[in-house]
N, C-alpha and C. Protein backbone atom coordinates (compact mmCIF):
# COMPACT_ATOMS: atom_id res chain seq x y z
N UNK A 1 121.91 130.66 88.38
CA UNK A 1 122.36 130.47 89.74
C UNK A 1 123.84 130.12 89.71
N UNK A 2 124.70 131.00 90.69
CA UNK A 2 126.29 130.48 90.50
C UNK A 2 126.36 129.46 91.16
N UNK A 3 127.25 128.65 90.94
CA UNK A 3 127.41 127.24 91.73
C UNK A 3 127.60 127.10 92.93
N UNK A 4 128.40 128.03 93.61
CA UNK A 4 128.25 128.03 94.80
C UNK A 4 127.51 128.13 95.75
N UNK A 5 126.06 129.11 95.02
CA UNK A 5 125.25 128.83 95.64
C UNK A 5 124.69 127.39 95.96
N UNK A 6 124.43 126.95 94.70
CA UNK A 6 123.89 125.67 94.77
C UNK A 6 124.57 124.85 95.73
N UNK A 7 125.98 125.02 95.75
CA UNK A 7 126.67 123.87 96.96
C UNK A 7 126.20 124.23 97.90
N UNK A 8 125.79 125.75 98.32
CA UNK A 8 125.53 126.50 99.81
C UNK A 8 124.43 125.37 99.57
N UNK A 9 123.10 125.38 98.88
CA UNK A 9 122.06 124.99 99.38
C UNK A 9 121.97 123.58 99.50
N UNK A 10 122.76 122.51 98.48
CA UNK A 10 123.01 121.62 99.16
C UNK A 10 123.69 120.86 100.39
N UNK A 11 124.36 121.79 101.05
CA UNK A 11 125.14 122.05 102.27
C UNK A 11 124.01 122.11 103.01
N UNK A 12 123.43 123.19 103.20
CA UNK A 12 121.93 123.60 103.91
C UNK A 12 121.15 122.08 104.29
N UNK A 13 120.74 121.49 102.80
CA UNK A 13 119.88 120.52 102.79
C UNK A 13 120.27 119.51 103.92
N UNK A 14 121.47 119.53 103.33
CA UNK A 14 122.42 118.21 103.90
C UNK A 14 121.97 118.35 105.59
N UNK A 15 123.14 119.23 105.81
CA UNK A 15 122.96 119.74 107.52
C UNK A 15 121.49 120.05 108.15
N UNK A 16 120.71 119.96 107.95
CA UNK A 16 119.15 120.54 108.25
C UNK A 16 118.45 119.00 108.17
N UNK A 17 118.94 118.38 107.40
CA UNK A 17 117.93 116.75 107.78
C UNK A 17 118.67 116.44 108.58
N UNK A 18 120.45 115.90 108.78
CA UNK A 18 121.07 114.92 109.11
C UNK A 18 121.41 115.91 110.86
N UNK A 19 121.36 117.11 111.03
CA UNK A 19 121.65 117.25 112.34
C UNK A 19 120.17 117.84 112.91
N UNK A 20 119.60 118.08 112.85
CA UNK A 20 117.92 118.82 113.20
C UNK A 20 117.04 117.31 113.17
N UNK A 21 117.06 116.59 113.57
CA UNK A 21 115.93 115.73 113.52
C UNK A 21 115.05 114.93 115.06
N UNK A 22 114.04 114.12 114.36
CA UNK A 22 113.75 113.78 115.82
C UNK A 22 112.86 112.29 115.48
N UNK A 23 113.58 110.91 115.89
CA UNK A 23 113.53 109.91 115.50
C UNK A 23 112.07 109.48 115.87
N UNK A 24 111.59 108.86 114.45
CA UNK A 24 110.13 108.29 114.61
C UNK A 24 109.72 106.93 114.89
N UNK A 25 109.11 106.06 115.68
CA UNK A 25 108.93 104.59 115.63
C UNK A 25 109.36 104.08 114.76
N UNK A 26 109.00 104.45 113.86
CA UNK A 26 109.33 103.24 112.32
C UNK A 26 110.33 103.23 111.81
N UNK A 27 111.22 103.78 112.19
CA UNK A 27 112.95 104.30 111.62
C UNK A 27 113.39 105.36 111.07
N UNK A 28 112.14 105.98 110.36
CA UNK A 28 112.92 107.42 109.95
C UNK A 28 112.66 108.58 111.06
N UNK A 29 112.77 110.15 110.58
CA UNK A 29 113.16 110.65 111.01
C UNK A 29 112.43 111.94 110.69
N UNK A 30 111.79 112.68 112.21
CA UNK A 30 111.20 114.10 111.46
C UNK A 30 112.29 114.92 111.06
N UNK A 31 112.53 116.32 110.46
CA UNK A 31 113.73 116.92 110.10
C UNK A 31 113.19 118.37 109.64
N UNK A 32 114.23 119.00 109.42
CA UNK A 32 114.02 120.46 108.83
C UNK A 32 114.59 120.28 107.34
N UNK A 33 115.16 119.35 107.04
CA UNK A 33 115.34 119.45 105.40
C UNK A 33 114.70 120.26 104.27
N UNK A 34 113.20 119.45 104.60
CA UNK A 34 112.35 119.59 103.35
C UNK A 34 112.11 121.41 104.06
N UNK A 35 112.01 122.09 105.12
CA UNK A 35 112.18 123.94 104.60
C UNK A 35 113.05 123.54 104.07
N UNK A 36 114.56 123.20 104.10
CA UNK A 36 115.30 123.95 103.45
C UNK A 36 115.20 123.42 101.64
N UNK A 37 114.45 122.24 101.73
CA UNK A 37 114.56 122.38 100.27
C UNK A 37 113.26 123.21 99.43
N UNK A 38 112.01 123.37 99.98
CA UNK A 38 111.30 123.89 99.56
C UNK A 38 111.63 125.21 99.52
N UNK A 39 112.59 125.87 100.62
CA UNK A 39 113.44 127.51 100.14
C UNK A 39 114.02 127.14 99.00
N UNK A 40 114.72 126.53 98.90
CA UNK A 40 115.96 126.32 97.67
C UNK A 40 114.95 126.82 96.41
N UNK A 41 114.24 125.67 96.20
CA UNK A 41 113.23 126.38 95.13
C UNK A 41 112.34 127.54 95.17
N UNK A 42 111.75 127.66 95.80
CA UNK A 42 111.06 129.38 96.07
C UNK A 42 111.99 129.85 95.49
N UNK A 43 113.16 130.17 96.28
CA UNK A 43 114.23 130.96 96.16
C UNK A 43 114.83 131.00 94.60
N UNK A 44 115.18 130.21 94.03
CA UNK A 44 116.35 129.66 93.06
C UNK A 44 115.90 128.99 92.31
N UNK A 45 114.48 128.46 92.09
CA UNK A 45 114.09 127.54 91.04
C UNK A 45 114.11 125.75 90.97
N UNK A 46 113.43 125.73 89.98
CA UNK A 46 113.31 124.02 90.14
C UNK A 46 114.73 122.90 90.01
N UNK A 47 115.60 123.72 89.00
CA UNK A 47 116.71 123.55 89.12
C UNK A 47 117.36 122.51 90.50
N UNK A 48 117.66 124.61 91.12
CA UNK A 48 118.15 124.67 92.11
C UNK A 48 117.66 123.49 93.56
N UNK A 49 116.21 123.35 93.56
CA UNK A 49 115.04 122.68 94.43
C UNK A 49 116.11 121.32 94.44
N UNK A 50 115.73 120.70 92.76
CA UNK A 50 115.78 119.89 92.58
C UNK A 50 117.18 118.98 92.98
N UNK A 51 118.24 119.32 92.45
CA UNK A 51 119.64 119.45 92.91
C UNK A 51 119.94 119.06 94.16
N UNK A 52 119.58 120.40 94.93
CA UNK A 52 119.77 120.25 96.42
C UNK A 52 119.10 119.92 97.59
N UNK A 53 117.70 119.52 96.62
CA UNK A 53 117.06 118.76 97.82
C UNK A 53 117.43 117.17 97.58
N UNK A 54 117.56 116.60 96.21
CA UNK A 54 117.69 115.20 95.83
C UNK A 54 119.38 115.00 96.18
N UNK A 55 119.95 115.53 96.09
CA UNK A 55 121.69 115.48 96.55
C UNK A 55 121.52 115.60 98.35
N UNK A 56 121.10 117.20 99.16
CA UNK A 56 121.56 116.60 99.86
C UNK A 56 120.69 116.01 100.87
N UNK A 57 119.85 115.60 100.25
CA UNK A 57 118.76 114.61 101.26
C UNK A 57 119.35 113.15 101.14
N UNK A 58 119.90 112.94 99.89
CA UNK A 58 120.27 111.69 99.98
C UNK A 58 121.61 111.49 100.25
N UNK A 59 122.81 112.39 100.83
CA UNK A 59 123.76 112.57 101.33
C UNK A 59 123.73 112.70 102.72
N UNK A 60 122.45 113.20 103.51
CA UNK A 60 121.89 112.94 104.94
C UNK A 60 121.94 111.43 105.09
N UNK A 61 120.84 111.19 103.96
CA UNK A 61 120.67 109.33 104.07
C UNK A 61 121.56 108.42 104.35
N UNK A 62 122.67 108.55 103.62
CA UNK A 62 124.28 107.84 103.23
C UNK A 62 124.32 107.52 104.63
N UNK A 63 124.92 108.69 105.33
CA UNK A 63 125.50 108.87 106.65
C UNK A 63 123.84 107.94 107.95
N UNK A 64 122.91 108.43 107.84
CA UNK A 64 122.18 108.04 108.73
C UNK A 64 121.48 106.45 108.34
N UNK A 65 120.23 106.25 107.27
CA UNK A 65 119.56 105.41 106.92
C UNK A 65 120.03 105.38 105.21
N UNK A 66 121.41 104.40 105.13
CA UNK A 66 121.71 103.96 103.59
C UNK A 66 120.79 103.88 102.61
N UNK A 67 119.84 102.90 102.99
CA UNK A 67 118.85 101.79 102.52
C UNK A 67 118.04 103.19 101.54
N UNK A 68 117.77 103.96 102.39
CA UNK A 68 116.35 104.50 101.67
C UNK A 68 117.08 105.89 100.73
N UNK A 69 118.74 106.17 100.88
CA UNK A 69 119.28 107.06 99.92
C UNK A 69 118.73 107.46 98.67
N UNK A 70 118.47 105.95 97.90
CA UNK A 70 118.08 106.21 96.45
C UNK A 70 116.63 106.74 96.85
N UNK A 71 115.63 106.24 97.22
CA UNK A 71 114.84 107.14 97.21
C UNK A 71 114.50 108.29 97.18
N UNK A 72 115.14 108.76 98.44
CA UNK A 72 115.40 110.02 98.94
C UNK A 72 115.68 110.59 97.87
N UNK A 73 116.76 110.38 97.00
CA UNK A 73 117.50 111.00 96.35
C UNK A 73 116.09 111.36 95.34
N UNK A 74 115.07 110.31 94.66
CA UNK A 74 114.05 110.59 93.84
C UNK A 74 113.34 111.97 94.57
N UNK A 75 112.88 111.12 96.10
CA UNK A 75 111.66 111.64 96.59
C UNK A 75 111.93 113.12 96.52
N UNK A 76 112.91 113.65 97.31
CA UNK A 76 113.47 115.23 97.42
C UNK A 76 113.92 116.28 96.07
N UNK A 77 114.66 115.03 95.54
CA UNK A 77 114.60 115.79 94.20
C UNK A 77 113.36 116.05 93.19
N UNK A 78 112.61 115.33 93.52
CA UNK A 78 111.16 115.85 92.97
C UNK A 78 110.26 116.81 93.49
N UNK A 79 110.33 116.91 94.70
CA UNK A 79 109.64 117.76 95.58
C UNK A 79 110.24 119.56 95.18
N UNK A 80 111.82 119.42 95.35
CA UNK A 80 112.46 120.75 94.77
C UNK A 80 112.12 121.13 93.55
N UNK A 81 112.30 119.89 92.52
CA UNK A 81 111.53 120.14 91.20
C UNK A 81 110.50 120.61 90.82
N UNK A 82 109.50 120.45 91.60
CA UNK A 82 108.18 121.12 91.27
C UNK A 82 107.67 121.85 92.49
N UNK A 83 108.65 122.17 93.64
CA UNK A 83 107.95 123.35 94.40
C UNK A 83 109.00 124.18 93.98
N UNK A 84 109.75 124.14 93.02
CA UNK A 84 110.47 125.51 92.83
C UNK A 84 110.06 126.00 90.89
N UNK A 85 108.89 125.52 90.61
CA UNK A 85 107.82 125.65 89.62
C UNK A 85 107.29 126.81 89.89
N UNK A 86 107.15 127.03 91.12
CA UNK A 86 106.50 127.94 91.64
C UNK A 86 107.34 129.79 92.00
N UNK A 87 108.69 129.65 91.73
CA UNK A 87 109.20 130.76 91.31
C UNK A 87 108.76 131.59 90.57
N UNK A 88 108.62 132.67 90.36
CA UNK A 88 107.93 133.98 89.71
C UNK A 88 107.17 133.48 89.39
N UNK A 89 106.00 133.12 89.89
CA UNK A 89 104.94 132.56 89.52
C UNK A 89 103.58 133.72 90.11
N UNK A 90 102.29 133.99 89.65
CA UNK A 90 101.64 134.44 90.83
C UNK A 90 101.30 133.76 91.83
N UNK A 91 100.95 133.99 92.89
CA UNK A 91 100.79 133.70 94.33
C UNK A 91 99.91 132.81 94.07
N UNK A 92 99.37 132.63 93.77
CA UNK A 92 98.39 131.09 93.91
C UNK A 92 99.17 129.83 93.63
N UNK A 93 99.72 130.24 92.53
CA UNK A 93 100.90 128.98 91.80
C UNK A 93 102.15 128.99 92.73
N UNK A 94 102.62 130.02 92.75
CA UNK A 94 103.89 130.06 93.54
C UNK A 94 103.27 129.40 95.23
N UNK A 95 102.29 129.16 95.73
CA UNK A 95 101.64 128.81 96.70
C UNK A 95 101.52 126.94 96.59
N UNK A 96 100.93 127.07 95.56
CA UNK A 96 100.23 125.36 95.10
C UNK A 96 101.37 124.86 95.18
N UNK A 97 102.63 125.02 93.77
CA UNK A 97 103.52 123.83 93.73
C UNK A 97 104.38 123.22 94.82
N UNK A 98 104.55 124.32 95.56
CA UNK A 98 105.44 123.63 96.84
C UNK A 98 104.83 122.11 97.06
N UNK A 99 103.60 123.15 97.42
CA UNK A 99 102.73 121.85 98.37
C UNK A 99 102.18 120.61 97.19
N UNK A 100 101.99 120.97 96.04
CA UNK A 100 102.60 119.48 94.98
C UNK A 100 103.59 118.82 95.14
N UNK A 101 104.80 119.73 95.11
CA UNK A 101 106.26 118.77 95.49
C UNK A 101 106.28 118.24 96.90
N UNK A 102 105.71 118.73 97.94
CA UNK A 102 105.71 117.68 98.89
C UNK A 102 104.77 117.04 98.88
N UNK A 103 103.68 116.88 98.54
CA UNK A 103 102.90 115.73 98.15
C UNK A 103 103.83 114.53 97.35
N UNK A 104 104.26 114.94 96.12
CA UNK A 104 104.93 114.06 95.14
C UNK A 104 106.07 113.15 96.10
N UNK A 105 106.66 114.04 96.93
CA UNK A 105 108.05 113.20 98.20
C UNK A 105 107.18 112.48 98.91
N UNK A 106 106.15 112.53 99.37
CA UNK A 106 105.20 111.73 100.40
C UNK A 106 104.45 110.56 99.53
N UNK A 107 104.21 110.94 98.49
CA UNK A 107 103.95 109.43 97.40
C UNK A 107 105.44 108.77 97.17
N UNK A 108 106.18 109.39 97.03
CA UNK A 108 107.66 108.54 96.23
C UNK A 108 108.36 107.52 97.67
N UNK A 109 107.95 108.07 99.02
CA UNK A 109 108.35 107.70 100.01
C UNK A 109 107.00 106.59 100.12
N UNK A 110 106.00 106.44 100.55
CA UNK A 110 105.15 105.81 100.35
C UNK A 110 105.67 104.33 99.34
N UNK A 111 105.40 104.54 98.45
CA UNK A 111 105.60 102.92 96.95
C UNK A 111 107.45 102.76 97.22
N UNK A 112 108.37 104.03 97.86
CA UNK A 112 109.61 103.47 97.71
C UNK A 112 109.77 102.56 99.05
N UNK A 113 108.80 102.86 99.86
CA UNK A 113 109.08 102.33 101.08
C UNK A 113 108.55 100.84 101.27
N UNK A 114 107.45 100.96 100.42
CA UNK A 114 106.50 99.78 100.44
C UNK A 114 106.87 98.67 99.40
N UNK A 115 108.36 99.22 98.16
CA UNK A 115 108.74 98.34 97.19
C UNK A 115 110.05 97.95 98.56
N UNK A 116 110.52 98.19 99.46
CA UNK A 116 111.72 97.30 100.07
C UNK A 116 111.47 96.50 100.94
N UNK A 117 111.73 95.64 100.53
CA UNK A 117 111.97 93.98 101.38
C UNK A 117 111.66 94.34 102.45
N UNK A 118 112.98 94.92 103.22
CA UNK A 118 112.85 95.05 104.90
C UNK A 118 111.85 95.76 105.33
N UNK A 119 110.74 96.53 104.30
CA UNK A 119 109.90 97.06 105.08
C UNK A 119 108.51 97.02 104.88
N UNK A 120 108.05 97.05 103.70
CA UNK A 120 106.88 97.09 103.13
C UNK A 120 105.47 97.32 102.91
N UNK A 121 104.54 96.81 103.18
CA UNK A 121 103.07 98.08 102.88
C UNK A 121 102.96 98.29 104.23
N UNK A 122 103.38 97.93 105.17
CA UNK A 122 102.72 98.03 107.05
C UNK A 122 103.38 99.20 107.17
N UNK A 123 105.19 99.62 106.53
CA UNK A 123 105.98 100.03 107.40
C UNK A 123 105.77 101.72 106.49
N UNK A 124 105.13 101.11 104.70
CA UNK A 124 104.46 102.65 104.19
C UNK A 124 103.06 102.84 105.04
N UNK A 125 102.28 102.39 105.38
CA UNK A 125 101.43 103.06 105.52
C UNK A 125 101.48 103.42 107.35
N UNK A 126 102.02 103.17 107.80
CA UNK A 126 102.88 103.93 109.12
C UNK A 126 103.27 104.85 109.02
N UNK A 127 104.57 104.85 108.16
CA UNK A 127 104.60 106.00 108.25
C UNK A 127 104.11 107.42 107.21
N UNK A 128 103.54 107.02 106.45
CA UNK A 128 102.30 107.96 105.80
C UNK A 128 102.06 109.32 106.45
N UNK A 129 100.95 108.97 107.65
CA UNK A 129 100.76 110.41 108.73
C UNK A 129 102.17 111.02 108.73
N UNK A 130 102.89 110.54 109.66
CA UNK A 130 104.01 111.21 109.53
C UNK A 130 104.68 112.04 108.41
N UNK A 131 104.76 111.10 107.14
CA UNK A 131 105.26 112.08 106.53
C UNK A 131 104.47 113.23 105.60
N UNK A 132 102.91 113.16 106.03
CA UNK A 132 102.08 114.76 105.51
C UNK A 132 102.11 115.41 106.72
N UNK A 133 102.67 115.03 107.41
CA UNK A 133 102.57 115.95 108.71
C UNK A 133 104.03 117.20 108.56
N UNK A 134 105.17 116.38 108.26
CA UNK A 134 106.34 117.02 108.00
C UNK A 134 106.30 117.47 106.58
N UNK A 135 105.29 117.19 106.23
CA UNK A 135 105.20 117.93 103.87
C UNK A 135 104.53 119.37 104.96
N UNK A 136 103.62 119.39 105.75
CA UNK A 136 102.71 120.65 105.72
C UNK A 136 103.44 121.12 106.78
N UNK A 137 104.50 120.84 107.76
CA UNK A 137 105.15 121.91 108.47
C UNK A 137 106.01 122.49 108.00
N UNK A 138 106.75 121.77 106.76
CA UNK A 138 107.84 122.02 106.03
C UNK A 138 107.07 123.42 104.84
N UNK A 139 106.09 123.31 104.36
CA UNK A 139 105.75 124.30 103.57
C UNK A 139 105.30 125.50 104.32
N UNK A 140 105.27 125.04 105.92
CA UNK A 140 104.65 126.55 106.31
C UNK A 140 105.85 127.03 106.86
N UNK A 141 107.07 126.41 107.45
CA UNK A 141 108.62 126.85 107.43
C UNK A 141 109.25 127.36 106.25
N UNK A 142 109.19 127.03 105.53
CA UNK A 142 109.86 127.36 104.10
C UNK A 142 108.82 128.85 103.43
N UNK A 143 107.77 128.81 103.70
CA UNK A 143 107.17 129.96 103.22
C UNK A 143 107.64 131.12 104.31
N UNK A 144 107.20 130.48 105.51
CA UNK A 144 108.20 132.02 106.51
C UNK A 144 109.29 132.64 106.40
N UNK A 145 109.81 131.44 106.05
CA UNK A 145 111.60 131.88 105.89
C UNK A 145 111.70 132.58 104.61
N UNK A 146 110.82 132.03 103.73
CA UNK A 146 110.90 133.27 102.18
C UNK A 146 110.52 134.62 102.49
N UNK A 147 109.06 134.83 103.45
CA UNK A 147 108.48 135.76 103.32
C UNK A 147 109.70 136.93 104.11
N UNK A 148 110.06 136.10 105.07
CA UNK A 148 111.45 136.99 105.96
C UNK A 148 112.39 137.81 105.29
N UNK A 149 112.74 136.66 103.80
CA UNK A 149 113.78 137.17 103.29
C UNK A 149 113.15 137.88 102.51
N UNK A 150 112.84 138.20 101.95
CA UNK A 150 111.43 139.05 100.80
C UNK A 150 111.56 140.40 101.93
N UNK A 151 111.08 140.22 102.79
CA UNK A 151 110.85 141.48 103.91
C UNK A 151 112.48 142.13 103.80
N UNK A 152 113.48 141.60 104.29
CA UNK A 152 114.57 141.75 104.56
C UNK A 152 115.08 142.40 102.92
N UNK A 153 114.70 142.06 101.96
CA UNK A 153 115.18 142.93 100.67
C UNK A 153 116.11 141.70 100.06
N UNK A 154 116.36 140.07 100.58
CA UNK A 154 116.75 139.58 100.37
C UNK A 154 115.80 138.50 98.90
N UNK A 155 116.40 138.14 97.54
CA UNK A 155 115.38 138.12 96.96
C UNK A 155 116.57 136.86 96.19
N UNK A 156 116.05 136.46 95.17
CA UNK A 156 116.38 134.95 94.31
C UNK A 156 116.75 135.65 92.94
């Protein structure tokens, strides 16, 4: 992958959580990020996933909610990591890992949320629903947007 891509997709990441969102009771935030990081990997690999979902999810964070950056930075970068496992993979696998890596961001958010002071097991298990709700819209966004580009002759 040339680098520039990779900045494109951490650019992507970045802009897609921190301006697309829609604020939840508990402080965070629904978002379009996680498509764009679960494309990154489809697209470009675990690498690539990994990189630019853990950079710019936690470069969204900086600017919006500091506190939970480092996480972020784990949670997303793990999620890219192993839903972009799923590159040339057959369709079952290339199917599963996404939805492993957002599972894995919805546990790392979970124990990261529930290890900080200001918030802890009330404020993880709140927001829990929420965040398998945005793991399974995010994998069925991110699979459209592949299948589009796949259609379109556009390919990784």
């Amino acid at each position: 992958m040339k680098w520039y891509n990779l900045v494109g997709f951490t650019v992507v990441v970045m802009l897609s959580t921190y301006l697309i969102r829609i604020p939840l009771p508990g402080g965070g935030y629904f978002n379009f990020g996680d498509v764009a990081v679960i494309f990154a990997a489809l697209y470009s690999g675990p690498k690539a996933g990994m990189i630019a979902g853990g950079v710019g999810s936690a470069l969204a964070d900086l600017i919006g909610f500091p506190i939970f950056a480092p996480i972020t930075l784990v949670a997303k970068g793990l999620e890219g990591l192993i839903a972009g496992l799923g590159k040339g993979q057959r369709a079952f696998l290339n199917y599963l890992f996404p939805i492993l890596g957002s599972l894995m961001m919805v546990i790392v958010y979970f124990f990261g949320t529930w290890l900080l002071p200001a918030f802890g097991i009330g404020a993880a298990v709140a927001e829990f629903p929420a965040n398998l709700v945005q793991a399974l819209l995010a994998n069925i966004g991110a699979r459209l947007l592949f299948i589009a580009t796949r259609r379109f002759g556009i390919t990784g």
